[in-house]
Protein backbone atom coordinates (compact mmCIF):
# COMPACT_ATOMS: atom_id res chain seq x y z
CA UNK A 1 20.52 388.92 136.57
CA UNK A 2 18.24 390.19 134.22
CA UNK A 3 14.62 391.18 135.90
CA UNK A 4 11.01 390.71 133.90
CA UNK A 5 7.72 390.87 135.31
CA UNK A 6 5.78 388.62 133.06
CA UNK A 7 6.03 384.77 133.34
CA UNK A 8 7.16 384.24 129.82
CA UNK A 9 9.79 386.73 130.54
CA UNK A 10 10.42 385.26 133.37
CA UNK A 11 11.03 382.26 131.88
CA UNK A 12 13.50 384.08 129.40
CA UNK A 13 15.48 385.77 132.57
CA UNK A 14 15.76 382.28 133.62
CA UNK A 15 17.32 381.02 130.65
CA UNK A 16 19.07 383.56 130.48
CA UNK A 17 21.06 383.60 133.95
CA UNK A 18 21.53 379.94 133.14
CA UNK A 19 23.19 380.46 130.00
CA UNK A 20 25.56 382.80 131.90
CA UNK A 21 26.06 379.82 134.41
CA UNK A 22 27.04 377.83 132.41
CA UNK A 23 29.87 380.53 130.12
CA UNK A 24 31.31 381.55 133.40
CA UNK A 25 33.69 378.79 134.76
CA UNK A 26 33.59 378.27 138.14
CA UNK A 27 35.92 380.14 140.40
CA UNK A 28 37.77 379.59 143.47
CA UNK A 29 39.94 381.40 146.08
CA UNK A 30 37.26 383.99 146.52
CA UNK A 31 36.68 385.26 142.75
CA UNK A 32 33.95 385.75 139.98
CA UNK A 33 33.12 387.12 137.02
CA UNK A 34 34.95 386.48 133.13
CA UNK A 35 38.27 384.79 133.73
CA UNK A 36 37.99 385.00 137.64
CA UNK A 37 39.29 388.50 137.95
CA UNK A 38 37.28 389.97 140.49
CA UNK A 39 37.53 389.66 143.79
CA UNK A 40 34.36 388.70 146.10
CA UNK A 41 32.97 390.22 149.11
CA UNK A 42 33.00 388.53 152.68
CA UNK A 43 30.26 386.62 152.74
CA UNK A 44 29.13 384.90 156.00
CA UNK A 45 30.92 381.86 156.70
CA UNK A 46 34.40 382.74 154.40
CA UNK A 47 31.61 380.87 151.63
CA UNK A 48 32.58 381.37 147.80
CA UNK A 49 30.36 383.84 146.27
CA UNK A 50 28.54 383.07 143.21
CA UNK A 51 30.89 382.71 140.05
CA UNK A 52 29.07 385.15 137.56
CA UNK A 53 27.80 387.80 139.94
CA UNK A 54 29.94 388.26 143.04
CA UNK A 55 26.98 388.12 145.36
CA UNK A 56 26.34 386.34 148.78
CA UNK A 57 23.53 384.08 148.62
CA UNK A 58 23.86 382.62 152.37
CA UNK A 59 24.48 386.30 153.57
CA UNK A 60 27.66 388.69 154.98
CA UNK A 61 29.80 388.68 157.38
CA UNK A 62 29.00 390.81 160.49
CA UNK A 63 28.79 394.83 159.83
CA UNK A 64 28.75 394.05 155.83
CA UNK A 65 25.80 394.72 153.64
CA UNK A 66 24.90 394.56 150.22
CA UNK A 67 24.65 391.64 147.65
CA UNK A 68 28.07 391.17 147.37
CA UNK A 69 28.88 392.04 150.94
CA UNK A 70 31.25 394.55 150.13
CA UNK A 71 29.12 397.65 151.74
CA UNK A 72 30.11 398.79 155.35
């Protein structure tokens, strides 16, 4: 996601990551990204990561770091 530090950009990053939302289709058996081609970490719980970055948002799996939870 895109990062600003004033609130109208803010706003803009916002948009933004929603537009992306919304261009991404939703993935399933553990994918994200364009199409569903990549694979995503472990994140805590065998939980879907999110379908247009990859990354964990409840957390990893024990020993894994990193947003997407695939750093040992």
């Amino acid at each position: 996601m895109v990062k600003f530090t004033t609130p109208a950009h803010n706003t803009l990053s916002i948009i933004l990551n929603n537009i992306l939302h919304v261009l991404f289709e939703e993935c399933d058996n553990q994918n994200y990204g364009l199409m569903c081609n990549q694979t995503c970490g472990s994140c805590y719980g065998g939980k879907q990561c999110d379908h247009v970055n990859g990354s964990c948002t409840d957390g990893c799996e024990a020993g894994l770091l990193g947003e997407k939870c695939d750093e040992g």
